[in-house]
PDB file of N, CA and C in Angstrom:
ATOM      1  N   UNK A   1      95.552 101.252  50.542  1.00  0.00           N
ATOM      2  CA  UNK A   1      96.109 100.187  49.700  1.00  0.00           C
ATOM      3  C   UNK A   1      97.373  99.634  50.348  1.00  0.00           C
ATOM      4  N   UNK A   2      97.843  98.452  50.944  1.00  0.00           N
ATOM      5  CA  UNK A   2      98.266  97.724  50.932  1.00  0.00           C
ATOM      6  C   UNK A   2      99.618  98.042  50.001  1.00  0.00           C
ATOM      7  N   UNK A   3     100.970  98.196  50.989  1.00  0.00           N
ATOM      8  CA  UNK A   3     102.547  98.347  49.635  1.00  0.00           C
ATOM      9  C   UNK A   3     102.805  96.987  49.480  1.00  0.00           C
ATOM     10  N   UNK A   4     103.232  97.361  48.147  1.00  0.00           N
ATOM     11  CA  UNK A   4     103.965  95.986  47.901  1.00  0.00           C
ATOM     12  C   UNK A   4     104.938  95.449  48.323  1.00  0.00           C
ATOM     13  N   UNK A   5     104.906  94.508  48.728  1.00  0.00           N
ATOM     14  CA  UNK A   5     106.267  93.809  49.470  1.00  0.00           C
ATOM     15  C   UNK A   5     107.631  93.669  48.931  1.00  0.00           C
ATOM     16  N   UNK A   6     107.290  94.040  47.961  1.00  0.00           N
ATOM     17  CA  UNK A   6     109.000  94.158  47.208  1.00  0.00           C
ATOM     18  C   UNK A   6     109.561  95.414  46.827  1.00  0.00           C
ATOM     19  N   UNK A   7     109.138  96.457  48.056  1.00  0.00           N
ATOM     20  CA  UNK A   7     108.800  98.160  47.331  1.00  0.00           C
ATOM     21  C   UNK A   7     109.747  98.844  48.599  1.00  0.00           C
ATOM     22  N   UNK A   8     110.088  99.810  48.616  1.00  0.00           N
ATOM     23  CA  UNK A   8     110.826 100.170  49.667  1.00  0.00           C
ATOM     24  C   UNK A   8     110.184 101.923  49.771  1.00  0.00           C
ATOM     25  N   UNK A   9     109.966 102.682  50.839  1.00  0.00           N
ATOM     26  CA  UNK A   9     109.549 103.759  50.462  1.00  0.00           C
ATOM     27  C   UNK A   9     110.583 104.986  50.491  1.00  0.00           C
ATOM     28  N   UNK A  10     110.784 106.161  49.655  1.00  0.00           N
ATOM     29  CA  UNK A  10     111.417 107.384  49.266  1.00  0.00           C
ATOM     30  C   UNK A  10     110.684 108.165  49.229  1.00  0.00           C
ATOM     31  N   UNK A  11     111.281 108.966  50.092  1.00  0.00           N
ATOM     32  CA  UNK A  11     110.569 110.416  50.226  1.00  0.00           C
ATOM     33  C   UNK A  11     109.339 109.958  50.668  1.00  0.00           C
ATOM     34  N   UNK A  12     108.482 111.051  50.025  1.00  0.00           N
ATOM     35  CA  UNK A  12     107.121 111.380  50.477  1.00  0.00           C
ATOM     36  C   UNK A  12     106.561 110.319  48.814  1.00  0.00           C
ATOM     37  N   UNK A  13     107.016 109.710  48.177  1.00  0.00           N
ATOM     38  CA  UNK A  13     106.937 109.115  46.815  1.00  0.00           C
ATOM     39  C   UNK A  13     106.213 107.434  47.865  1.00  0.00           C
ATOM     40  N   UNK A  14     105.385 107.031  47.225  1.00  0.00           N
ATOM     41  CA  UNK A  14     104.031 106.122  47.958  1.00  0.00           C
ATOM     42  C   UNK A  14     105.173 104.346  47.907  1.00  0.00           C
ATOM     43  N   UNK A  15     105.597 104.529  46.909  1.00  0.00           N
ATOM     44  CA  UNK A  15     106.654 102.780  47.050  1.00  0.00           C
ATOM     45  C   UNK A  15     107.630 102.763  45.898  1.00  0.00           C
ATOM     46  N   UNK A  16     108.439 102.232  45.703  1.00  0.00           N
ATOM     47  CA  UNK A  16     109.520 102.231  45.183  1.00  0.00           C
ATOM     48  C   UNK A  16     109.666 100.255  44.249  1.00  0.00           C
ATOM     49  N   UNK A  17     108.972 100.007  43.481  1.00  0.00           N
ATOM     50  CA  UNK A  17     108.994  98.645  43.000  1.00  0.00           C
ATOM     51  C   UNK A  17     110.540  98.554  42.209  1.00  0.00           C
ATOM     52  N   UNK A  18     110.688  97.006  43.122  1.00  0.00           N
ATOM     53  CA  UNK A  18     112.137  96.700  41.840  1.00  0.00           C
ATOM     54  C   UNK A  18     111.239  95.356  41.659  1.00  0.00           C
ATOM     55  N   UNK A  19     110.978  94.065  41.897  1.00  0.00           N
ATOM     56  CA  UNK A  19     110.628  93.010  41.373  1.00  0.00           C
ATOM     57  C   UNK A  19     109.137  92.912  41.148  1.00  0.00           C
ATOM     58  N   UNK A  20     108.099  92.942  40.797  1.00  0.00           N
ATOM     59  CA  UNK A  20     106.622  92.735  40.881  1.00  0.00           C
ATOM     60  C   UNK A  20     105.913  91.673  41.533  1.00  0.00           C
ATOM     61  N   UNK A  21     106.426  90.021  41.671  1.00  0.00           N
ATOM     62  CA  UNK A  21     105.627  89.216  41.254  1.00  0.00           C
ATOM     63  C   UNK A  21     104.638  89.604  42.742  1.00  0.00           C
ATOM     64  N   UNK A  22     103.388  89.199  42.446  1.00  0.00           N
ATOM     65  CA  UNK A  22     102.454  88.927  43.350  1.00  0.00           C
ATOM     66  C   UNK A  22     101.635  90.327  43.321  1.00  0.00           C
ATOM     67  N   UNK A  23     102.090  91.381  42.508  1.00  0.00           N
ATOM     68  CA  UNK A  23     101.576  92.496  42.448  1.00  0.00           C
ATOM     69  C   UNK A  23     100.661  92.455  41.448  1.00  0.00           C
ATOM     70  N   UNK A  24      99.545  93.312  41.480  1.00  0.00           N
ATOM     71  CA  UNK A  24      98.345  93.465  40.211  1.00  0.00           C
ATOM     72  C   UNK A  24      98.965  93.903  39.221  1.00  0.00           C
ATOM     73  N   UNK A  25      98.429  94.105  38.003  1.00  0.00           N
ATOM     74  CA  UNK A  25      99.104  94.938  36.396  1.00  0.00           C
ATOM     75  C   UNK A  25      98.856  96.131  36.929  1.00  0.00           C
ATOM     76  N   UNK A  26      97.906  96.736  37.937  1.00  0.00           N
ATOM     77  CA  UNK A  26      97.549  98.029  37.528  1.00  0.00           C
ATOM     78  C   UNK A  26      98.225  98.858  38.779  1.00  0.00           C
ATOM     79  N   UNK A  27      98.935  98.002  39.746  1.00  0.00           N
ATOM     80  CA  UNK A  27     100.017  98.924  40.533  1.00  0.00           C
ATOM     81  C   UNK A  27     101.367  98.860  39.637  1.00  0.00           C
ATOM     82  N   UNK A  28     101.436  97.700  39.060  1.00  0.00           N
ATOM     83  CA  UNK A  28     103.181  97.650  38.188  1.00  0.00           C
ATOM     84  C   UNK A  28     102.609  98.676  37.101  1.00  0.00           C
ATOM     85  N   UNK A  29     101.909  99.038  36.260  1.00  0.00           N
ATOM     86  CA  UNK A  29     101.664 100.319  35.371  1.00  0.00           C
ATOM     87  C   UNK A  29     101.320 101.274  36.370  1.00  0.00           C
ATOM     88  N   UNK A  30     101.246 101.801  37.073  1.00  0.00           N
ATOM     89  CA  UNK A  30     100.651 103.077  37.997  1.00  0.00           C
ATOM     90  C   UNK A  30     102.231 103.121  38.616  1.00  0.00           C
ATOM     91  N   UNK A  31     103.100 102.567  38.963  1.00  0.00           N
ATOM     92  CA  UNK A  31     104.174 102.711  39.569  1.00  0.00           C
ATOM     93  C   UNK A  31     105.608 102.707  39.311  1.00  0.00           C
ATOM     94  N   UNK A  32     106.004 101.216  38.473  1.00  0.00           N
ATOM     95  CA  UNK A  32     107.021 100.945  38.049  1.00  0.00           C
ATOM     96  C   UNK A  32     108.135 102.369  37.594  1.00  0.00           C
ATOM     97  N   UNK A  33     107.732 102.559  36.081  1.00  0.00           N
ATOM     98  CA  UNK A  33     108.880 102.940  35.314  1.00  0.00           C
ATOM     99  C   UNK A  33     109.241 105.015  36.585  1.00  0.00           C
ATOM    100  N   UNK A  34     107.970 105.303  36.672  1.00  0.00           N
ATOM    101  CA  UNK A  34     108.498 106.963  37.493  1.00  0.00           C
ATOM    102  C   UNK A  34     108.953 106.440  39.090  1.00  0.00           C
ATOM    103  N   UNK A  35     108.709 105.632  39.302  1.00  0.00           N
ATOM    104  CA  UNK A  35     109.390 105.205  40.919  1.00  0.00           C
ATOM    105  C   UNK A  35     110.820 104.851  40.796  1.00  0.00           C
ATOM    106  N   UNK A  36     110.961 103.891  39.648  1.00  0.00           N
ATOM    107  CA  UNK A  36     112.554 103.804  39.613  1.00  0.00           C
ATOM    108  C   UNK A  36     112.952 105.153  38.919  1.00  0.00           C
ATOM    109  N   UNK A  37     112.273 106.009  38.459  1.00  0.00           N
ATOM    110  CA  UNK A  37     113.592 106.750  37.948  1.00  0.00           C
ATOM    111  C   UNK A  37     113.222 108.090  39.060  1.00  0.00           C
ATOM    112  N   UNK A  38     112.412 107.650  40.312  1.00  0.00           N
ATOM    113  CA  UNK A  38     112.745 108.748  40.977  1.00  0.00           C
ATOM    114  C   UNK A  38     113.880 108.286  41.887  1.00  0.00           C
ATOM    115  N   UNK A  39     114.132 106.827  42.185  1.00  0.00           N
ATOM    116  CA  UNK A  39     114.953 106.922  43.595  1.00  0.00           C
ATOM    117  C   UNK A  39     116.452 106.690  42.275  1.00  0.00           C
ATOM    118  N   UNK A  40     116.837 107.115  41.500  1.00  0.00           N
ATOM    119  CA  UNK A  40     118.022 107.168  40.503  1.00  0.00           C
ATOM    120  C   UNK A  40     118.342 106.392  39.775  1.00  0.00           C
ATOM    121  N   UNK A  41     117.897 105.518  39.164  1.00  0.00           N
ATOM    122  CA  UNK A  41     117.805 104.200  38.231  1.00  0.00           C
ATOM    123  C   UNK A  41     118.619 105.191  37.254  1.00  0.00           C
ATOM    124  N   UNK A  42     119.682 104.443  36.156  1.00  0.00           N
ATOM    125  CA  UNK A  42     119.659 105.199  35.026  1.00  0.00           C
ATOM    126  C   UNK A  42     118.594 104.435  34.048  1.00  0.00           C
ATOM    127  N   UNK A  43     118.533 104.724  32.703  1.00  0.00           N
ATOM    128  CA  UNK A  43     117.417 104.710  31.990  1.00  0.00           C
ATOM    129  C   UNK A  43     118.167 102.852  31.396  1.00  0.00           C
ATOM    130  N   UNK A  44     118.986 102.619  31.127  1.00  0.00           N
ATOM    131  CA  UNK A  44     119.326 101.396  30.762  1.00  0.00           C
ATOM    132  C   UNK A  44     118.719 100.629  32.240  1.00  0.00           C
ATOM    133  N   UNK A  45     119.125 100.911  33.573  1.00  0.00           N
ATOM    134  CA  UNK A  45     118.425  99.914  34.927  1.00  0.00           C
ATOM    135  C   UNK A  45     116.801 100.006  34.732  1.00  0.00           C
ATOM    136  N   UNK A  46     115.996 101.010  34.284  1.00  0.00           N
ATOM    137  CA  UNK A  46     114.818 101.233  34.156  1.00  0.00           C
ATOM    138  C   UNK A  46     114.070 100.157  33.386  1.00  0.00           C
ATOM    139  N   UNK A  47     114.847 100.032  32.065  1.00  0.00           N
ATOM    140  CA  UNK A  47     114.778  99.236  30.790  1.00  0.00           C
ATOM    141  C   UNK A  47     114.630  98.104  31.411  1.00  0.00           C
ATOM    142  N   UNK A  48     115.776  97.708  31.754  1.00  0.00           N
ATOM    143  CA  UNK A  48     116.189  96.344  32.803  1.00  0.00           C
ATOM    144  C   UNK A  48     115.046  95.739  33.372  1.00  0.00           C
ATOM    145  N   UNK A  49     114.900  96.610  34.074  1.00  0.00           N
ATOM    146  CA  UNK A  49     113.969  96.155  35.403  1.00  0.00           C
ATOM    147  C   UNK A  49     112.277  96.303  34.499  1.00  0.00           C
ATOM    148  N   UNK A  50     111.842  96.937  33.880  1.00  0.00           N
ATOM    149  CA  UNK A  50     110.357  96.795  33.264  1.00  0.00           C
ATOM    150  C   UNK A  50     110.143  95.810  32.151  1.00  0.00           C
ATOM    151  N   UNK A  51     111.200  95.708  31.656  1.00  0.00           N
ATOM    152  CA  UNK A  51     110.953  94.927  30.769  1.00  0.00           C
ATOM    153  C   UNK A  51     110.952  93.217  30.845  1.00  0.00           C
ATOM    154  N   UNK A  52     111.435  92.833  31.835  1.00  0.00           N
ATOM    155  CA  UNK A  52     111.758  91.595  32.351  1.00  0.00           C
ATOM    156  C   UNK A  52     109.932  91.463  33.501  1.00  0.00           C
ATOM    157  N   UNK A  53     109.258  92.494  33.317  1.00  0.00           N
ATOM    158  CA  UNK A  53     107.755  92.135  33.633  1.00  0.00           C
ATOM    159  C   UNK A  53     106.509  92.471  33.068  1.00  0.00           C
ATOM    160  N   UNK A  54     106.949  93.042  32.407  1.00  0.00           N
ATOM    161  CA  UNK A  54     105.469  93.808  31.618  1.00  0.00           C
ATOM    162  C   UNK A  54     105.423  93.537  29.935  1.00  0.00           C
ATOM    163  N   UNK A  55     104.533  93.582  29.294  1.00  0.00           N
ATOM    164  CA  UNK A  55     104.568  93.476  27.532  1.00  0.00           C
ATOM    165  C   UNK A  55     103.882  94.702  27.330  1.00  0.00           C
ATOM    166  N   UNK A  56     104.014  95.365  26.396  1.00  0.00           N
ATOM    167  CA  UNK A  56     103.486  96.043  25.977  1.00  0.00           C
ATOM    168  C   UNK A  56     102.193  96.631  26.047  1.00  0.00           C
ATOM    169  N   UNK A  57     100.828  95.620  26.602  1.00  0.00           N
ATOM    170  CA  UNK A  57      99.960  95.867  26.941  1.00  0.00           C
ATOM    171  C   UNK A  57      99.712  96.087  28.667  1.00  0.00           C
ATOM    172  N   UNK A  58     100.993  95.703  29.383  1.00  0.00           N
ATOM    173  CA  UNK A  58     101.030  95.826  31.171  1.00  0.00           C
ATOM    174  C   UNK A  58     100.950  94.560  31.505  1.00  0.00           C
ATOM    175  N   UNK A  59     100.573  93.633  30.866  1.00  0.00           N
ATOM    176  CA  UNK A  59     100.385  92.199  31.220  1.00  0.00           C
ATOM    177  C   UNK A  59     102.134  91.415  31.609  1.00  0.00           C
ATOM    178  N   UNK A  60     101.747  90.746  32.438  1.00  0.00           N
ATOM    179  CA  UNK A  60     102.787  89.934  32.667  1.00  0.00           C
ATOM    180  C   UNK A  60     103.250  89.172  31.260  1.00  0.00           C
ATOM    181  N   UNK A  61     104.644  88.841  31.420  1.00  0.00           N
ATOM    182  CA  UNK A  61     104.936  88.097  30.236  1.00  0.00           C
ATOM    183  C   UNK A  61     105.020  86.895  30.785  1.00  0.00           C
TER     184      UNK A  61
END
């Protein structure tokens, strides 16, 4: 699979997403919220950053 271009990699951890666009729903749900809080996001940057792409169902808003 192809990383996303807006992903940076940590550790042995597969990509690191901060912005999505151009990405599928089902790498931004498979990745997003445990990638930022592995490379140290606090939980308010987490908030931040998922919620400004996803609704409730994973769909773009």
């Amino acid at each position: 699979m192809a990383a996303c271009k807006n992903s940076v990699a940590v550790g042995n951890a597969r990509t690191v997403p901060f912005l999505h666009s151009g990405c599928s729903d089902k790498h931004k749900k498979n990745t997003q919220t445990k990638s930022l809080h592995i490379i140290g996001f606090t939980e308010e940057e987490v908030m931040r950053q998922t919620s400004i792409s996803l609704d409730a169902k994973g769909s773009p808003r």
